[in-house]
Protein backbone atom coordinates (compact mmCIF):
# COMPACT_ATOMS: atom_id res chain seq x y z
CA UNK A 1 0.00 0.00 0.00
CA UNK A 2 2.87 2.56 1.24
CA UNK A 3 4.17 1.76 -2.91
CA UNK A 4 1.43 2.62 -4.39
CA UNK A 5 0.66 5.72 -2.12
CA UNK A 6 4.01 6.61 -2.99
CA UNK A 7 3.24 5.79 -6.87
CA UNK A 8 0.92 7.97 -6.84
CA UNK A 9 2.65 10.94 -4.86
CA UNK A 10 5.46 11.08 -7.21
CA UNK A 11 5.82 14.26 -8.92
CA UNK A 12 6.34 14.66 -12.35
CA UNK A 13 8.28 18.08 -13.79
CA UNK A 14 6.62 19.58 -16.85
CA UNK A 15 8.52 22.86 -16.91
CA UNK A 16 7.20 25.08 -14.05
CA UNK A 17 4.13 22.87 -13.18
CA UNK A 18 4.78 19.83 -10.65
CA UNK A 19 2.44 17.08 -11.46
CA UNK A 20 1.73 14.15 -9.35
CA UNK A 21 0.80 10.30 -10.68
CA UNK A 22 -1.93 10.07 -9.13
CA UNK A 23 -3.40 13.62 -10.21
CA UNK A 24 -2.22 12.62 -14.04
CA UNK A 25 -4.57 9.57 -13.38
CA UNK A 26 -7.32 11.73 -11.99
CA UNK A 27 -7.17 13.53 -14.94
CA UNK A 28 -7.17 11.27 -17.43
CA UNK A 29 -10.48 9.22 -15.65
CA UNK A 30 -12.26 12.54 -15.58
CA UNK A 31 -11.78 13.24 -19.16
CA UNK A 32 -12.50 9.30 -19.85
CA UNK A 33 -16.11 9.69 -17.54
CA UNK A 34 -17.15 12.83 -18.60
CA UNK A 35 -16.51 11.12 -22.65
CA UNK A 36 -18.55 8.07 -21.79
CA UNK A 37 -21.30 10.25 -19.96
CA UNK A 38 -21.84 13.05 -22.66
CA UNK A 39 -22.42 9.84 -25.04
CA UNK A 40 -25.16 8.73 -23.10
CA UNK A 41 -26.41 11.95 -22.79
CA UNK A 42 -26.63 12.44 -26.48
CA UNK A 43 -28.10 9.17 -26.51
CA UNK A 44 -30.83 10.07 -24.16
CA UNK A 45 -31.39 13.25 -25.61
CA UNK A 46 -31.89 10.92 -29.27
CA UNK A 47 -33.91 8.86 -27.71
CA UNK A 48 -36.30 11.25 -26.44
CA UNK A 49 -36.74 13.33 -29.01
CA UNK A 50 -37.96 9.95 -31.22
CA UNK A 51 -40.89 10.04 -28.49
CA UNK A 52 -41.63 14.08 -29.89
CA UNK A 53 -43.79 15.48 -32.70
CA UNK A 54 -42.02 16.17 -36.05
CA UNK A 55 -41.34 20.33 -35.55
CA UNK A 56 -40.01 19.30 -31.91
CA UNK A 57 -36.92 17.52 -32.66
CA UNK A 58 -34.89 20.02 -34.37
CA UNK A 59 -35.13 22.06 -31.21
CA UNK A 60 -34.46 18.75 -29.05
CA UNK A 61 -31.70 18.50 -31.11
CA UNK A 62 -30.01 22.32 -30.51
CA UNK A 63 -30.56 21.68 -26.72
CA UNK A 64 -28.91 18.05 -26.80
CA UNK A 65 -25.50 20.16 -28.68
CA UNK A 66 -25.30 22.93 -26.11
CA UNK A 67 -25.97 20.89 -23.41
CA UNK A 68 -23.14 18.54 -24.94
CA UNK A 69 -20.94 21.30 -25.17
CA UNK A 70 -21.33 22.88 -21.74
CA UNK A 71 -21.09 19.23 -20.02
CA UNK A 72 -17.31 18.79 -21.91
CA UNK A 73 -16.60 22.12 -20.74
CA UNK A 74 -17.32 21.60 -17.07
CA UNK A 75 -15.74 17.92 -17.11
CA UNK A 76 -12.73 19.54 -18.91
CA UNK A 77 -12.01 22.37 -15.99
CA UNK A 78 -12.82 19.73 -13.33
CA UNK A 79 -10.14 17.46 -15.17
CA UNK A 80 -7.37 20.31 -14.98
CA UNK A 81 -8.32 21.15 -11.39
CA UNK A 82 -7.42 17.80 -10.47
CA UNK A 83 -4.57 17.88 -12.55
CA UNK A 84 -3.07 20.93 -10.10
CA UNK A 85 -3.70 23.70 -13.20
CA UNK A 86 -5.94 26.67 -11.28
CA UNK A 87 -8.51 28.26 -13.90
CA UNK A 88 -6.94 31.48 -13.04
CA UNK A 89 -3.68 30.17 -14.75
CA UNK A 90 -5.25 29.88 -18.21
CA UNK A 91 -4.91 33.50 -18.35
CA UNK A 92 -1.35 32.76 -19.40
CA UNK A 93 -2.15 30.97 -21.92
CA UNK A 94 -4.29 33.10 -23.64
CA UNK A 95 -1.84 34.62 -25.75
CA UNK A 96 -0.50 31.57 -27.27
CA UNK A 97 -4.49 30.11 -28.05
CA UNK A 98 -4.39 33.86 -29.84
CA UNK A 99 -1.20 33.26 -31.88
CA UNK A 100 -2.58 29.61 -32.81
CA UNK A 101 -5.78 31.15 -33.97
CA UNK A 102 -4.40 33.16 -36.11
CA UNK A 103 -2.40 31.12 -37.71
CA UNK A 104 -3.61 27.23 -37.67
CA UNK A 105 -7.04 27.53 -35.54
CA UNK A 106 -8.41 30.29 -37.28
CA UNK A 107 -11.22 27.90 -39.63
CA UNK A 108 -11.43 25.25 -36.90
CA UNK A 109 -12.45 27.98 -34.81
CA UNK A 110 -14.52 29.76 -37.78
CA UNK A 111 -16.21 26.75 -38.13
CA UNK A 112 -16.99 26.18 -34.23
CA UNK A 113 -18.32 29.71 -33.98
CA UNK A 114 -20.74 28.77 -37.36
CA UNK A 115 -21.52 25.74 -35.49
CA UNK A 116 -23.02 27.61 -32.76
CA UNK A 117 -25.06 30.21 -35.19
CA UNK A 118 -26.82 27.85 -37.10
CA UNK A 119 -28.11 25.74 -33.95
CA UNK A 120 -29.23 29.16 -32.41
CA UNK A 121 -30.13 30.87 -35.51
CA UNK A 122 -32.63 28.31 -36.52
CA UNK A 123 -32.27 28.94 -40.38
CA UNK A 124 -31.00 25.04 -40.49
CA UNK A 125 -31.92 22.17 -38.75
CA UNK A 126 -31.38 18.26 -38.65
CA UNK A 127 -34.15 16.97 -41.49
CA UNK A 128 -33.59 20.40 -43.87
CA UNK A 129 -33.94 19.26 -48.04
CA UNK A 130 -30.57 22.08 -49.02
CA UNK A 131 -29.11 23.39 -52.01
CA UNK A 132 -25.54 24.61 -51.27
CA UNK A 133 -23.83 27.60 -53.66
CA UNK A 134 -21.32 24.86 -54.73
CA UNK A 135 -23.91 22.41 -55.95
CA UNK A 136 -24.19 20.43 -53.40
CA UNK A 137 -28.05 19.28 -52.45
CA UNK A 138 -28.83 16.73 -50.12
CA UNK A 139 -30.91 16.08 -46.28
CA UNK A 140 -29.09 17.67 -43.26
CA UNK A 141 -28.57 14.38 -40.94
CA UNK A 142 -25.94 16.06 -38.34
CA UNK A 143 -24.60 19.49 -36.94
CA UNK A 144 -21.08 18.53 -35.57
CA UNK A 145 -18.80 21.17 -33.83
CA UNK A 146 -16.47 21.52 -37.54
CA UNK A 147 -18.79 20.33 -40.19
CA UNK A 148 -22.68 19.43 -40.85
CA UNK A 149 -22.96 16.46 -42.80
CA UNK A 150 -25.38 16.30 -45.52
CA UNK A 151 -26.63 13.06 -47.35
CA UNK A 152 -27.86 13.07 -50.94
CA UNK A 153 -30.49 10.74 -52.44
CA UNK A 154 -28.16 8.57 -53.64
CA UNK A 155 -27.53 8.14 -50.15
CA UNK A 156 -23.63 10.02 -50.47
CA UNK A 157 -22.76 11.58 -47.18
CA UNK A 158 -20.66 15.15 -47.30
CA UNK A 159 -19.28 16.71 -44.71
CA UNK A 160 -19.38 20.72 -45.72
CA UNK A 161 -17.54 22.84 -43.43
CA UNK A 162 -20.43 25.11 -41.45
CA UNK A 163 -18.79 28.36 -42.11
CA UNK A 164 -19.81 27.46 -45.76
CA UNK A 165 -23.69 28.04 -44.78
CA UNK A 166 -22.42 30.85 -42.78
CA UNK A 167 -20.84 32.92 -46.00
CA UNK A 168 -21.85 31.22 -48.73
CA UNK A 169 -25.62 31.11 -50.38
CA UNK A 170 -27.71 28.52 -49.56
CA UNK A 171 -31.08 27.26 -50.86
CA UNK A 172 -33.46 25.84 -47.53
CA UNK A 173 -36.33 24.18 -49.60
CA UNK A 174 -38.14 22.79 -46.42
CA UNK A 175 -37.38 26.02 -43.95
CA UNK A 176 -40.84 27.07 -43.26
CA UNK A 177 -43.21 25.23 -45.46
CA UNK A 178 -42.45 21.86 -46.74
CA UNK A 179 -44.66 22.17 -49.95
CA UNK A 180 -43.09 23.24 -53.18
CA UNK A 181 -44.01 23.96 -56.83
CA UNK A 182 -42.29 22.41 -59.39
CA UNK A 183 -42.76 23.64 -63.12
CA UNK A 184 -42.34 20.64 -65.76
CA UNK A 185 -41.52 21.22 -69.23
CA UNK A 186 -42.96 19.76 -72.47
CA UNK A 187 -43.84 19.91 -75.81
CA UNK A 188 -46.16 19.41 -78.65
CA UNK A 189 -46.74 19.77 -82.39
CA UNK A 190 -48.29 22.96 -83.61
CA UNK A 191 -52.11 22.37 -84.34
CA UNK A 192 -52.80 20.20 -81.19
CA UNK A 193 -56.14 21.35 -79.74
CA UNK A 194 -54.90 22.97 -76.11
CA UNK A 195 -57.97 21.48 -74.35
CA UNK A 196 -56.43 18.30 -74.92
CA UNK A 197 -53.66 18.81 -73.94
CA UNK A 198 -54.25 20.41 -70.94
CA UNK A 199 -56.59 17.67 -70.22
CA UNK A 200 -53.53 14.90 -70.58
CA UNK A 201 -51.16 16.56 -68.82
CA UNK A 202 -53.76 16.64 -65.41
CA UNK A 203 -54.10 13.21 -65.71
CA UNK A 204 -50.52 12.99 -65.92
CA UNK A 205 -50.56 14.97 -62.85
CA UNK A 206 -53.24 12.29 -60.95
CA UNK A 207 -51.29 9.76 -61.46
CA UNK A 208 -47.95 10.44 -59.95
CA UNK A 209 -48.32 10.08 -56.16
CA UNK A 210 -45.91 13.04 -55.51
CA UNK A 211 -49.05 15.87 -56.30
CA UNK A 212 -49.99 17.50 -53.39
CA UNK A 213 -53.70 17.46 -54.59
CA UNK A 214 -55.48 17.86 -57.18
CA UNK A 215 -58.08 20.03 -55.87
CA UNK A 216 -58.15 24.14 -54.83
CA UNK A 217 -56.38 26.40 -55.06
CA UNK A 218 -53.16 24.25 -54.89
CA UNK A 219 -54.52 22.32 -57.86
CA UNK A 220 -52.15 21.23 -60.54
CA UNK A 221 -52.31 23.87 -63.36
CA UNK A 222 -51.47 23.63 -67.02
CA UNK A 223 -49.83 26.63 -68.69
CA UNK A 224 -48.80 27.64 -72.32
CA UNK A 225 -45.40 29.16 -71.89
CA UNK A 226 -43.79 29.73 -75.30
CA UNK A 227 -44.37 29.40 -78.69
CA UNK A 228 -40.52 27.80 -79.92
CA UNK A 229 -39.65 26.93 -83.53
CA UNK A 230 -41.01 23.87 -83.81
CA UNK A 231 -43.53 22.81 -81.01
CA UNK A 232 -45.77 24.77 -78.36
CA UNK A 233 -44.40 24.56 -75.13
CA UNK A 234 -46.52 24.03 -71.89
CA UNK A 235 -45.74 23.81 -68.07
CA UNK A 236 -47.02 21.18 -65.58
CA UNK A 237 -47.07 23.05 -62.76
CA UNK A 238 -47.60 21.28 -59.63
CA UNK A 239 -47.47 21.56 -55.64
CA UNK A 240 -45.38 18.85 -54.06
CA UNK A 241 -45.67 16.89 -51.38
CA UNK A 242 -43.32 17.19 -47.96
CA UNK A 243 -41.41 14.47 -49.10
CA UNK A 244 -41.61 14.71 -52.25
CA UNK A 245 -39.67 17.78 -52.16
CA UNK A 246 -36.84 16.39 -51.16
CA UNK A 247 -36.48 14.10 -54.29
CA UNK A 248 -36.55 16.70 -57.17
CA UNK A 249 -34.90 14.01 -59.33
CA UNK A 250 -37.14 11.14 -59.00
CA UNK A 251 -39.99 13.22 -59.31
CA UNK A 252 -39.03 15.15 -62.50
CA UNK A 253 -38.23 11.56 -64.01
CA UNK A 254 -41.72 10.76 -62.58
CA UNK A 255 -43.62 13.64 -64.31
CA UNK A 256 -42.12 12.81 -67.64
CA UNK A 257 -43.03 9.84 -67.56
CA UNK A 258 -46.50 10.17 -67.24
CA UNK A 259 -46.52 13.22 -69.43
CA UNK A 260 -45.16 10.65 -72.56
CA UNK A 261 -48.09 8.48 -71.82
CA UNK A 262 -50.91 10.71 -71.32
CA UNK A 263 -49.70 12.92 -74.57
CA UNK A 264 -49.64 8.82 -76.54
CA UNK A 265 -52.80 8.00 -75.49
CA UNK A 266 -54.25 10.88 -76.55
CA UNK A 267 -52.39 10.98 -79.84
CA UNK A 268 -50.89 14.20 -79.12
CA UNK A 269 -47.84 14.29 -81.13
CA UNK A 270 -44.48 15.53 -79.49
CA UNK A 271 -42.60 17.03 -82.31
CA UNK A 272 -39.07 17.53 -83.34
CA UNK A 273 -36.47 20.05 -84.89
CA UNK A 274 -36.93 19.52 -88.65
CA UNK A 275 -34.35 20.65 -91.34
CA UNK A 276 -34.58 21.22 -94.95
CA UNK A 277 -32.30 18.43 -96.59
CA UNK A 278 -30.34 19.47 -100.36
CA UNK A 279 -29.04 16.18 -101.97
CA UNK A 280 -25.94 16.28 -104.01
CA UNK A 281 -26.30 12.49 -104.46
CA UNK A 282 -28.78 9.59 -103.76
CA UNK A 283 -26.96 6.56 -102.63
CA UNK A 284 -23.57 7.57 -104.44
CA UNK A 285 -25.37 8.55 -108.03
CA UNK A 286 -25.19 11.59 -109.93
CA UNK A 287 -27.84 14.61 -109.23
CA UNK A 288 -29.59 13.15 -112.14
CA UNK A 289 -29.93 9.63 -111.52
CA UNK A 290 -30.82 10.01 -107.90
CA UNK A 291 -33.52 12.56 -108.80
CA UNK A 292 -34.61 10.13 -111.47
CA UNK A 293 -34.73 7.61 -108.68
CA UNK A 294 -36.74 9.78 -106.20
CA UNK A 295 -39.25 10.27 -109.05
CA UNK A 296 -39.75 6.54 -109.30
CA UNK A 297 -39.92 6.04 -105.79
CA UNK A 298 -42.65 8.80 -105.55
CA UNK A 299 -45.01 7.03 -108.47
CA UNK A 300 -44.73 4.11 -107.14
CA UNK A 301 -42.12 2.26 -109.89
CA UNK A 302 -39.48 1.80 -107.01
CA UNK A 303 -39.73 -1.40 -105.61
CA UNK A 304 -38.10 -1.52 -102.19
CA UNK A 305 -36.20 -4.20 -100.91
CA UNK A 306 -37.66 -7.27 -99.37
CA UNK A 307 -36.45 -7.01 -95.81
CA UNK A 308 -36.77 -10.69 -93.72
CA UNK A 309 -39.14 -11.16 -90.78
CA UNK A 310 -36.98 -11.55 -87.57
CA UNK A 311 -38.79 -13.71 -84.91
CA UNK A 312 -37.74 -11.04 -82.04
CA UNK A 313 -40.61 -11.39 -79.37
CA UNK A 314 -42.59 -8.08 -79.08
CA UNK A 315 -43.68 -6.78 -75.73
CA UNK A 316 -47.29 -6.55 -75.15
CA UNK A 317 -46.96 -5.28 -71.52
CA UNK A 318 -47.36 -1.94 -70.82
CA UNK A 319 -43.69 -0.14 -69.27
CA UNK A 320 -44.12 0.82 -65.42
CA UNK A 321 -43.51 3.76 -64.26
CA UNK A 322 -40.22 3.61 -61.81
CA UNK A 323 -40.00 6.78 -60.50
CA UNK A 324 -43.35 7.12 -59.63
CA UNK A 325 -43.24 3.83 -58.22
CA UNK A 326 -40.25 4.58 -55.98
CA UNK A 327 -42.01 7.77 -54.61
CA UNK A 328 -45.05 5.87 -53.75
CA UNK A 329 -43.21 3.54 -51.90
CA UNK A 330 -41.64 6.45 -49.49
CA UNK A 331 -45.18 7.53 -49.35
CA UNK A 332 -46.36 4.11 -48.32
CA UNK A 333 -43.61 3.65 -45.68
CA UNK A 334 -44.34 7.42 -44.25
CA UNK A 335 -47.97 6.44 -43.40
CA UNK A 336 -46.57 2.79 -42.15
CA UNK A 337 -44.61 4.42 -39.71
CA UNK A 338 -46.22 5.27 -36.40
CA UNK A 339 -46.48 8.81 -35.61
CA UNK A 340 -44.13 10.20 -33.41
């Protein structure tokens, strides 16, 4: 016992500081405690905030980080009181934590301080759909102390520093309402009766799952936009749902989709550029034998080549839809999931 008292009373020189064993060990247990405890913390702040409505968690979730943060604090200055290292003393080394922010800290810290002013700011939260100024679009899933990450659809997750949606411009398309409107190009040939094709493209609308509704004043709308050089082009314009918002991709794909068919079944032709073609030859003869030949192919004295039946199976089935099928499955699992 008297060798490990005196273990632990041995002194250990670190310039002007005298440090004992045993309070090196103290300190090191603290900082290991108050590690395992803010873990568990975070855990039970997770945990509880799964039990909350929807527009509760993101501010369960700024609570759970400053709470985090102040508990490290604390356990860090109890850790270097028991290490012998007074709180008064930091004062001397405040100069040096200057000179290393301005030369090595200075975006760690930038990005600590950004940290803090986008949980308190509220202009981003955990479950935000965002559009960053570099191109980068995606959920937020985490605010850490250096970077927020952000996962994409394709389920890629970035880390983007958060002094970048400090400075830079970014695009919040769930801030305050979830609901968007998306605008969905198309086109068809001149001489198509607009009724008609207003009428398709609503039932194009009905029948992707991502419409809001298709009633009101929120109603899908049909608009002629432009008259281009060789079709009339319209806009779908639609009101998303909450979740469909956050797939723009899908749900563009989705649109199309049902746009082609609707515009098919009605016979609604969707035209393309056309040229004016001059021919200096017809299959490698002379301007005068391949007009000659053009003439007999227009009476009818032409006789085309036999070409052979292949026995290539046709398919009968009509194509599915697989973005629209992909966003009615998220809708599906949303209203399988108990509310929260």
């Amino acid at each position: 016992m008297e060798r490990i008292n005196k273990l632990l009373e041995y002194a250990l020189h670190i310039g002007s500081f005298h440090i004992s064993v045993g309070a090196l060990l103290g300190f090191l247990f603290t900082l290991a405690l108050v590690w395992l405890a803010g873990h568990y913390l975070r855990r039970a702040f997770d945990r509880y905030a799964a039990t909350r409505e929807s527009n509760l968690r993101p501010a369960i979730y700024t609570v759970s980080r400053i709470t985090y943060y102040l508990f490290v604090l604390i356990g860090l200055l109890v850790a270097l009181s028991l290490l012998g290292i007074p709180i008064s003393r930091f004062a001397v080394f405040a100069g040096a934590i200057g000179v290393g922010l301005g030369f090595g800290l200075q975006a760690i810290f930038s990005n600590f301080i950004s940290g803090l002013i986008l949980l308190f700011d509220g202009s981003l939260k955990v479950g935000d759909f965002v559009e960053l100024e570099s191109g980068v679009t995606g959920e937020v899933s985490d605010i850490n102390i250096r970077a927020t990450r952000i996962t994409t659809n394709d389920n890629i997750e970035i880390l983007v520093p958060n002094s970048e949606f400090v400075t830079g411009r970014v695009v919040n398309w769930t801030h305050q309402e979830a609901s968007r409107r998306m605008r969905i190009s198309f086109g068809v040939a001149y001489g198509s009766d607009k009724e008609t094709v207003k009428k398709a493209a609503l039932e194009a609308a009905a029948e992707v799952p991502a419409t809001l509704t298709t009633e009101g004043p929120r109603a899908p709308k049909v608009w002629l936009v432009e008259f281009g050089d060789s079709a009339l082009v319209f806009e779908l314009v639609v009101w998303l749902t909450a979740d469909a918002t956050k797939r723009p991709m899908a749900v563009k794909a989705a649109y199309n989709w049902a746009l082609e068919s609707a515009l098919a079944r009605y016979q609604l032709e969707i035209p393309f550029p056309q040229r004016d073609l001059h021919l200096r030859s017809v299959f490698g003869n002379s301007t005068a034998e391949g007009l000659a030949l053009l003439q007999q192919a227009s009476t009818g004295q032409l006789k085309a080549p036999v070409v052979a039946a292949t026995d290539a199976p046709i398919c009968t089935q009509p194509a599915r839809n697989d973005a629209a099928d992909e966003l009615a499955a998220d809708e599906n699992q949303m209203r399988s999931t108990p509310a929260t």
